[in-house]
Protein backbone atom coordinates (compact mmCIF):
# COMPACT_ATOMS: atom_id res chain seq x y z
CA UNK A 1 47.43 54.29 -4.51
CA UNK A 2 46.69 52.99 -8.07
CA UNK A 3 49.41 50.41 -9.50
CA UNK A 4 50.42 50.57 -12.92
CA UNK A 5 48.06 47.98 -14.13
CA UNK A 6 45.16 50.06 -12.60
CA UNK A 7 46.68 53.03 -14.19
CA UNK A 8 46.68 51.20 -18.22
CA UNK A 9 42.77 50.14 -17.54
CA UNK A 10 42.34 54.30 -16.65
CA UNK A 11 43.73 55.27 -19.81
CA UNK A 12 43.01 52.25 -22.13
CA UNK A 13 38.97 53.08 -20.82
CA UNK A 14 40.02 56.70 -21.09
CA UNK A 15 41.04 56.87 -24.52
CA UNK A 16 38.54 54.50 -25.94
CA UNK A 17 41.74 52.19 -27.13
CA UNK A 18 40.25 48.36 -27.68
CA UNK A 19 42.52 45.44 -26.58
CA UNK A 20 42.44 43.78 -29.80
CA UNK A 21 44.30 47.59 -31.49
CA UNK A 22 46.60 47.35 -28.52
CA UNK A 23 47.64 43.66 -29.58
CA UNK A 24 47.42 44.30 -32.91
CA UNK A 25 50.11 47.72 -32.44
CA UNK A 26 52.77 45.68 -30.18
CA UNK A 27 52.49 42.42 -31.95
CA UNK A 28 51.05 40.28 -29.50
CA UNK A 29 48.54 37.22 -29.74
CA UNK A 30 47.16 36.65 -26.29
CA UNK A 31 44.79 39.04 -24.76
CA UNK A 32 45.73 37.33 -21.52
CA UNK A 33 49.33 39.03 -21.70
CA UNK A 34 47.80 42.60 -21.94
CA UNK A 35 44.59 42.15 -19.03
CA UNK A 36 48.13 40.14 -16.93
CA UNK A 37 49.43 43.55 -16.70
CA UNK A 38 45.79 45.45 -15.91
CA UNK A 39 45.59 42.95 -13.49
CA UNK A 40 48.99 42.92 -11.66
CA UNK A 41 49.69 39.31 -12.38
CA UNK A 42 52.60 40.25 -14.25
CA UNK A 43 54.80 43.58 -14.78
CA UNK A 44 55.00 45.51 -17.93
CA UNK A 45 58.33 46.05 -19.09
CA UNK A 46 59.65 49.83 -19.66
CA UNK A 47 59.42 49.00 -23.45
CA UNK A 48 56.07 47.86 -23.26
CA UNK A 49 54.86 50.40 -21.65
CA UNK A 50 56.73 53.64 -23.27
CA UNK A 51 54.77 51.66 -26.75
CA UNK A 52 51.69 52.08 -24.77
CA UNK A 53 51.65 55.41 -23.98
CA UNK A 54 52.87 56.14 -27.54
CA UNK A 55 49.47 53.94 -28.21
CA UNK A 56 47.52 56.01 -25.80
CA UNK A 57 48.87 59.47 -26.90
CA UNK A 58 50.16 60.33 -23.08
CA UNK A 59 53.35 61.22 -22.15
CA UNK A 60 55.08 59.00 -19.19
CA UNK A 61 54.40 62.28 -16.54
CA UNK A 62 50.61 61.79 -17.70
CA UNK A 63 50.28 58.09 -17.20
CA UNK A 64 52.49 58.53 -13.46
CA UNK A 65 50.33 61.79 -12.22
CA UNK A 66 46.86 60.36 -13.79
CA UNK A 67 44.41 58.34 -11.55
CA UNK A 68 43.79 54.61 -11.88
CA UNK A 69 40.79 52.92 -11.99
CA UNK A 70 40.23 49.15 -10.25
CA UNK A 71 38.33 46.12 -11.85
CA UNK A 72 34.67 46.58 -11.77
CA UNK A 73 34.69 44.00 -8.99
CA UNK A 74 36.72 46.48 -6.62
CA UNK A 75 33.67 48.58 -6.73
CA UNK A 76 29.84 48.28 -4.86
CA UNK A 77 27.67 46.42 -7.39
CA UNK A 78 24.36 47.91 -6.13
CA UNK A 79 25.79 51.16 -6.77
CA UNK A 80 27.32 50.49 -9.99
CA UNK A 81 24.33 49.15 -11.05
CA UNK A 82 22.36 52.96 -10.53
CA UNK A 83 25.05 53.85 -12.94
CA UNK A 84 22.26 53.22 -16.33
CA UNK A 85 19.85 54.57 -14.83
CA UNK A 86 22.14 57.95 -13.44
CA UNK A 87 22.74 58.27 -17.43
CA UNK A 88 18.70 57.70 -19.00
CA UNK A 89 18.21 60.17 -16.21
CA UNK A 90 21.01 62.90 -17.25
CA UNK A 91 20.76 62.87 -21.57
CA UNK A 92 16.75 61.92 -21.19
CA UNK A 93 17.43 59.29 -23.58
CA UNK A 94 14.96 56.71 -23.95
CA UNK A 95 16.39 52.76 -23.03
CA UNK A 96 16.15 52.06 -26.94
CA UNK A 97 18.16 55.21 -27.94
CA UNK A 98 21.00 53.78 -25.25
CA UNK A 99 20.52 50.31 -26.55
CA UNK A 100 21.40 51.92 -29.97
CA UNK A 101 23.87 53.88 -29.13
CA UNK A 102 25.72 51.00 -27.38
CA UNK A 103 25.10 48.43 -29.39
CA UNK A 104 23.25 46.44 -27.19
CA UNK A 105 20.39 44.61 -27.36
CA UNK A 106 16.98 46.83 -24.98
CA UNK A 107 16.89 43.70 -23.02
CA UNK A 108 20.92 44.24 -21.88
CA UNK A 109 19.93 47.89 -20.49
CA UNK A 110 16.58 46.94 -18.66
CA UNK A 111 18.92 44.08 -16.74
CA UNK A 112 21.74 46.76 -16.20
CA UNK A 113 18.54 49.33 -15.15
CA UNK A 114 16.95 46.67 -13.12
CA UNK A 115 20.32 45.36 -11.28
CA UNK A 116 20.04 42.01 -12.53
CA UNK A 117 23.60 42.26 -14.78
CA UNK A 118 26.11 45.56 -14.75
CA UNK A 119 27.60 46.15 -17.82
CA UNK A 120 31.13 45.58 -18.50
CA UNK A 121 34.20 48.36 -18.08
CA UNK A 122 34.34 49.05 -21.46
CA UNK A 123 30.15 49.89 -21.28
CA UNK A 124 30.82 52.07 -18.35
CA UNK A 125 33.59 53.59 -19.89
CA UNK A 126 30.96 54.61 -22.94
CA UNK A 127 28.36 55.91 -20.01
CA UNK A 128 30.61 58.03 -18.94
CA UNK A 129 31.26 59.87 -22.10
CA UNK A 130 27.61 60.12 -22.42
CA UNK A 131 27.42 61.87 -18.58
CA UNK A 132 30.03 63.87 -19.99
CA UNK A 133 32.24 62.90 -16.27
CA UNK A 134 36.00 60.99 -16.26
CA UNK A 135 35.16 57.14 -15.94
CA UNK A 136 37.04 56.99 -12.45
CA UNK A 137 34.66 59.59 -11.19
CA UNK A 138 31.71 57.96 -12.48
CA UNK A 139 32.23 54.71 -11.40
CA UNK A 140 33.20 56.01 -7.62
CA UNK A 141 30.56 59.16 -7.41
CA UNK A 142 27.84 58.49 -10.05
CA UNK A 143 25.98 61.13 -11.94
């Protein structure tokens, strides 16, 4: 069963919706108070989170029915890693066109390719779109 803070990473990752714009929209200075609720170290309140979904453009019945996704760490790093290579395989883009188009450096993709590093949430989030798949499904099923 997802929690609520598994349920804000879904749609923050879903929506495309940085931290900073989140902070920034409910007037807070601490990115630690925001990834404290993701993470379940503390509770949102109900106003908190009715000016997040307002932020996320769901309505309360989306955010409660929609799935949740865990912290990369929740999931198998060898097959997270496969991920990159699941995506250069599906648009038949070359490693520099996916460096481009994620504004990484080639050398960030050939680790993520090779295993050595897996890119951050927000990466895989960006992979998805470009599989055209949900991020929860693509981080659990792949390509």
């Amino acid at each position: 069963m997802s929690t609520n803070g598994d349920k804000l990473r879904y749609w923050r990752l879903t929506t495309g919706t940085s931290v900073d714009y989140i902070l920034e929209q409910l007037l807070l200075t601490s990115k630690s108070t925001y990834f404290n609720w993701e993470c379940g170290a503390n509770q949102v309140s109900e106003f908190m989170l009715e000016c997040l979904l307002i932020i996320f453009g769901i309505t309360h019945d989306e955010f409660m029915s929609g799935p949740g996704v865990r912290p990369l760490s929740h999931y198998d790093r060898q097959e997270i890693t496969k991920r990159t290579q699941q995506v250069l395989d599906k648009t038949g883009m070359s490693v520099s066109e996916l460096a481009v188009h994620l504004g990484k450096d080639e050398s960030n993709i050939v680790r993520w390719v090779s295993g050595e590093n897996a890119p951050r949430l927000e990466k895989m989030a960006e992979l998805a779109v470009l599989a055209d798949m949900d991020i929860k499904e693509f981080l659990e099923k792949g390509c």
